[in-house]
N, C-alpha and C. Protein backbone atom coordinates (compact mmCIF):
# COMPACT_ATOMS: atom_id res chain seq x y z
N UNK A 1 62.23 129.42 82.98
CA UNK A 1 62.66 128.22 83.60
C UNK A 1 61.58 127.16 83.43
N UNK A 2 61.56 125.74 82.93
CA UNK A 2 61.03 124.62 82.89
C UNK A 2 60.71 123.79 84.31
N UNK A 3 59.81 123.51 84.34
CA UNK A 3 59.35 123.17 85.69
C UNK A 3 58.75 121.40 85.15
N UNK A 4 59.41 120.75 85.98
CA UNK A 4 59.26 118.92 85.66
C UNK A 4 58.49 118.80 86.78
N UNK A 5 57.50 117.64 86.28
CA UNK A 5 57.10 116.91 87.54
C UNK A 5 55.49 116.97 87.45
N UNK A 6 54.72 117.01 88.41
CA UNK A 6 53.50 116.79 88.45
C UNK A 6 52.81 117.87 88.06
N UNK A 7 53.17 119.41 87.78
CA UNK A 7 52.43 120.38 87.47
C UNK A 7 52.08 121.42 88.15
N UNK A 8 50.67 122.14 87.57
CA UNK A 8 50.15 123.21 88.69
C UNK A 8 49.86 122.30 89.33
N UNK A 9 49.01 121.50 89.77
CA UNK A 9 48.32 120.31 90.60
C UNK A 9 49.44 119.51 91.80
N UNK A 10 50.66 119.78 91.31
CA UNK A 10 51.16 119.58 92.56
C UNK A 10 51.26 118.19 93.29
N UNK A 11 51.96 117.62 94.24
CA UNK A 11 51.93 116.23 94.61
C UNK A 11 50.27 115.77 95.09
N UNK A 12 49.83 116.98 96.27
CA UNK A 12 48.64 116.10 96.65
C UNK A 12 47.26 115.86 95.27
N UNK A 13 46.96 116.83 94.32
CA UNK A 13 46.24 116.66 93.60
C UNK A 13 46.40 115.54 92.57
N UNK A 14 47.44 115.56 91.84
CA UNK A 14 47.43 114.40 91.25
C UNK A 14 47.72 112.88 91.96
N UNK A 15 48.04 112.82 93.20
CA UNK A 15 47.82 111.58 94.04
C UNK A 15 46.27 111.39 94.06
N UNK A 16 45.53 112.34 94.61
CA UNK A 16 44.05 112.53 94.74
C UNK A 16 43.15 111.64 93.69
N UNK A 17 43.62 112.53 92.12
CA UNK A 17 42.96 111.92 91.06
C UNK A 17 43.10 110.51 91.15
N UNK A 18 44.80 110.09 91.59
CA UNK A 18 45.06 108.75 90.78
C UNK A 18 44.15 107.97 91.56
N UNK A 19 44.07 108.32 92.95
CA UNK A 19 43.56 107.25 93.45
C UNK A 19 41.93 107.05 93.35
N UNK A 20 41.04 108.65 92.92
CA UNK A 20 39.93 108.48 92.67
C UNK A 20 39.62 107.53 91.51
N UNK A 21 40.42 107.75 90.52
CA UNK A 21 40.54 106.94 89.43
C UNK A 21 40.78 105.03 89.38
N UNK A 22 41.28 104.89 90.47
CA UNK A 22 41.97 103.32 90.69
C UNK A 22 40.07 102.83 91.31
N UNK A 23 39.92 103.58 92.51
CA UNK A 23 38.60 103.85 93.27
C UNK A 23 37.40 102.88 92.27
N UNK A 24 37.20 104.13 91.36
CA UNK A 24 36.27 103.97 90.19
C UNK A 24 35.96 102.50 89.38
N UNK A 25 37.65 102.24 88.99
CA UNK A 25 38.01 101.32 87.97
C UNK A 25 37.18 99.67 89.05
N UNK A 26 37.99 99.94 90.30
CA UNK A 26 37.88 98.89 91.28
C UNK A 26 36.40 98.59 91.37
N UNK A 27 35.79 99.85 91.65
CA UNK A 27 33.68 99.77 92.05
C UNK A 27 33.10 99.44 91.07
N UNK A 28 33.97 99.44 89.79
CA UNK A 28 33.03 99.39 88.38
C UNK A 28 32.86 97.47 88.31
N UNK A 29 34.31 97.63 88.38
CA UNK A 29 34.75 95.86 88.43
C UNK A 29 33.98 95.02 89.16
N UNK A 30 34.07 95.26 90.56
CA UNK A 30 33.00 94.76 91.44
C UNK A 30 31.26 95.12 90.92
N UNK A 31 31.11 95.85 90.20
CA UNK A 31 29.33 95.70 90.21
C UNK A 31 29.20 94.87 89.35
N UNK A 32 30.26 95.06 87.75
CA UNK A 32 30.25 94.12 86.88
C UNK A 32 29.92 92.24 87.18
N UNK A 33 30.50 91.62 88.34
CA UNK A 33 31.15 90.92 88.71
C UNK A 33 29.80 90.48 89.53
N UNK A 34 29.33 91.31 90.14
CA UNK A 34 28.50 91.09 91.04
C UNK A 34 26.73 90.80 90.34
N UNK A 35 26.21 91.72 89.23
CA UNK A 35 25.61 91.23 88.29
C UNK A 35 25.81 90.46 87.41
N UNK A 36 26.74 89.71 87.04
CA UNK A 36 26.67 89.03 86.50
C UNK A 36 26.75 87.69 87.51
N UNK A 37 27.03 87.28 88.33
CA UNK A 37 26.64 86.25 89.33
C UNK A 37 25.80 86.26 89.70
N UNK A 38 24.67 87.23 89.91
CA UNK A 38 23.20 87.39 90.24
C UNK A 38 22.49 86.56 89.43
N UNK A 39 22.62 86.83 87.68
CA UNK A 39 21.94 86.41 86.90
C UNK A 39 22.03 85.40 86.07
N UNK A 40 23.41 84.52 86.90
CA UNK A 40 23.87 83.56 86.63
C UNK A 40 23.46 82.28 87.58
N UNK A 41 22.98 82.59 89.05
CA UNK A 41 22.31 82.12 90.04
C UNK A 41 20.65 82.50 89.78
N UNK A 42 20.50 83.09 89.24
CA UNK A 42 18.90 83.04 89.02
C UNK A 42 18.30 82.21 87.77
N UNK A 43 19.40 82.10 86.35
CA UNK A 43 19.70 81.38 85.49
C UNK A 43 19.26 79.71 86.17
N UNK A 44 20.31 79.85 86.99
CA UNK A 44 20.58 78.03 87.22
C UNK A 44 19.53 77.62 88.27
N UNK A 45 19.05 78.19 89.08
CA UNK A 45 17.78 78.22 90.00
C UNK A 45 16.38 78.10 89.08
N UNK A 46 16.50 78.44 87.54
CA UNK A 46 15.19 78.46 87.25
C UNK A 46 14.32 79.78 87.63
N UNK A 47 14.93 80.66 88.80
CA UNK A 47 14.04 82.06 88.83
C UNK A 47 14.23 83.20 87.90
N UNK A 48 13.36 84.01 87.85
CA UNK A 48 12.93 84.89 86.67
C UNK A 48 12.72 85.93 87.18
N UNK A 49 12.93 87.21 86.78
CA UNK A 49 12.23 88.36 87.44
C UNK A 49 11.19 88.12 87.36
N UNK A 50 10.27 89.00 88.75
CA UNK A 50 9.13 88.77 88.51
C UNK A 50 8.97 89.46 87.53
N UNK A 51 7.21 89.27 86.74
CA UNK A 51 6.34 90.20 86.22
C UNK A 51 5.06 90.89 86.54
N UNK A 52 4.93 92.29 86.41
CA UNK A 52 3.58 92.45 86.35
C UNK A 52 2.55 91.89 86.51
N UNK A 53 1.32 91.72 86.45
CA UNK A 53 0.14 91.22 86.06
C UNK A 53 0.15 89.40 85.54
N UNK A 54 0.93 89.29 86.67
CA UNK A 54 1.68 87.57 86.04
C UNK A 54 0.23 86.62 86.59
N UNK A 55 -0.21 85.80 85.72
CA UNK A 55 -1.49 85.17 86.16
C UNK A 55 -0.59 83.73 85.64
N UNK A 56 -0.46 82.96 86.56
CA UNK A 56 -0.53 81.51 86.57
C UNK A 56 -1.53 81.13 85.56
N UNK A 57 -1.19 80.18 84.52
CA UNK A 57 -1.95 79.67 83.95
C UNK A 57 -1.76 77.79 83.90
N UNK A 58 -2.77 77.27 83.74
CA UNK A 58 -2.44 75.68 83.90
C UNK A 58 -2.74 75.09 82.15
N UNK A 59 -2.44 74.11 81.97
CA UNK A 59 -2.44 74.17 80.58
C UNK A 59 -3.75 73.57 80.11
N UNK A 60 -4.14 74.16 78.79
CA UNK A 60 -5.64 74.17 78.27
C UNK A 60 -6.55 74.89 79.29
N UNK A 61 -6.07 75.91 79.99
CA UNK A 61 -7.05 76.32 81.31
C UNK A 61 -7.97 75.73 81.38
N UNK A 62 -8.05 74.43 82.27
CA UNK A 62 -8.62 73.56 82.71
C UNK A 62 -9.01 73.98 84.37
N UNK A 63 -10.10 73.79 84.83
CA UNK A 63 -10.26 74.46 86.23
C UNK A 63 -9.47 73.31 87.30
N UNK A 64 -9.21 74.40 88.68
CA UNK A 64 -8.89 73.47 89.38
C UNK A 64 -9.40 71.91 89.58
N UNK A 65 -10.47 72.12 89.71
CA UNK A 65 -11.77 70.82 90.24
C UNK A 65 -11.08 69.52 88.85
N UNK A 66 -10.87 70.13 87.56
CA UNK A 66 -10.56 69.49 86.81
C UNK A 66 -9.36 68.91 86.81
N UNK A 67 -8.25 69.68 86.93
CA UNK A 67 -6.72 69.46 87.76
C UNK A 67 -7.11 68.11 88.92
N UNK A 68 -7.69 68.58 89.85
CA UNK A 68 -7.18 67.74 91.22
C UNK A 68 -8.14 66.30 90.67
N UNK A 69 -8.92 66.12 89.96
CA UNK A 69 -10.12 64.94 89.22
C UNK A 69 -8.61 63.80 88.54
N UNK A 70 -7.90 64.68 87.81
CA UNK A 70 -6.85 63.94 86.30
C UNK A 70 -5.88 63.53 87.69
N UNK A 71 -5.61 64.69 88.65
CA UNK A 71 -4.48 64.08 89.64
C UNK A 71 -4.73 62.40 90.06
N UNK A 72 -6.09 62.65 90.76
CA UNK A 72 -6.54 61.13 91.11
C UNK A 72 -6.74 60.21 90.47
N UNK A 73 -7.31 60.46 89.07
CA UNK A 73 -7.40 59.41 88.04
C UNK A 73 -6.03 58.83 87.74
N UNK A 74 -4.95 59.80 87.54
CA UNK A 74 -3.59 59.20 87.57
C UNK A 74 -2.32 58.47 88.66
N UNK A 75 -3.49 58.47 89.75
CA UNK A 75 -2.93 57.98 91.20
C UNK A 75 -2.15 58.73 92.33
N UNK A 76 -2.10 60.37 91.33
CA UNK A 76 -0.95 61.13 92.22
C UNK A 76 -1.15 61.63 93.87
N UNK A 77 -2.67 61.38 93.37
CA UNK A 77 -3.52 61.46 94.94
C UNK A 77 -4.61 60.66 95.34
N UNK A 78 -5.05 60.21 96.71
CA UNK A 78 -6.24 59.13 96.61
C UNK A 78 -7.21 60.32 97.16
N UNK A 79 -8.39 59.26 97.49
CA UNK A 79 -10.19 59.85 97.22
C UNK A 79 -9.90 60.80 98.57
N UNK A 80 -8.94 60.73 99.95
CA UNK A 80 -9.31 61.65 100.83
C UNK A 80 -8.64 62.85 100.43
N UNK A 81 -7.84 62.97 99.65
CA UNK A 81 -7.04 63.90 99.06
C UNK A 81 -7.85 64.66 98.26
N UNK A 82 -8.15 64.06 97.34
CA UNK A 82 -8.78 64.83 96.33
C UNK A 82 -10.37 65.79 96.77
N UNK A 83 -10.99 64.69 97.74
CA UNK A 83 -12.30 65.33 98.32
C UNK A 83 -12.12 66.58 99.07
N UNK A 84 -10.42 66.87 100.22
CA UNK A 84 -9.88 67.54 100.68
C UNK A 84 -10.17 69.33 99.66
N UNK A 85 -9.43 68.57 98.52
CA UNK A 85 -9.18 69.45 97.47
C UNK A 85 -10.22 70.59 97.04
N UNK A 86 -11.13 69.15 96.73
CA UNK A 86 -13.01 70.01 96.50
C UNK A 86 -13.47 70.42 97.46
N UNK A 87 -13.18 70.41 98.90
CA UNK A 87 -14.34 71.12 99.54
C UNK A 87 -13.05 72.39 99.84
N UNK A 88 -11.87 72.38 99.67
CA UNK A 88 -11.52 73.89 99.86
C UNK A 88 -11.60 74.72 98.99
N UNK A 89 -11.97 74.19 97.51
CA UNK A 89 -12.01 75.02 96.10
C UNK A 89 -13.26 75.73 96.39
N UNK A 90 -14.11 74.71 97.25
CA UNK A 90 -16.22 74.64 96.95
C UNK A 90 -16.29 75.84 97.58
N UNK A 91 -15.12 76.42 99.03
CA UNK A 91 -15.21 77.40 100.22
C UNK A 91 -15.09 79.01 99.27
């Protein structure tokens, strides 16, 4: 005799699978979805993963004292500012 229908597995097992299976498809979708908006907001923010051993560098490594000197010469700061500057570098 031929037996139709869901199998050895029976109604509750293959309900089981289907829905572990829908489960899966759904959690996969959502992480997909969810990294890629992460790194699409970190994109447009300008942030970066951090790195390691990440050392700030200023350009032509020029020392601070030299930095906050070009600031004032270019007006971005006046003489109490800048003196500010040198005696917390001098500490």
């Amino acid at each position: 005799m031929m037996h139709y229908g869901y199998g050895n597995m029976g109604f509750l097992g293959g309900g089981i699978y289907m829905i572990l299976f829908w489960i899966v498809i759904i959690v996969g979708i959502v992480y997909l979805i969810s990294r890629s908006n992460i790194s699409f907001q970190n994109n447009q923010q300008g942030n970066h993963p951090p790195r390691s051993n990440y050392q700030p560098r200023s350009e032509d490594n020029k020392s601070p004292e030299e930095i906050a000197k070009e600031r004032f010469a270019k007006g971005e700061i006046d003489k109490e500012e800048l003196n500010e500057i040198l005696n917390e570098l001098k500490r």
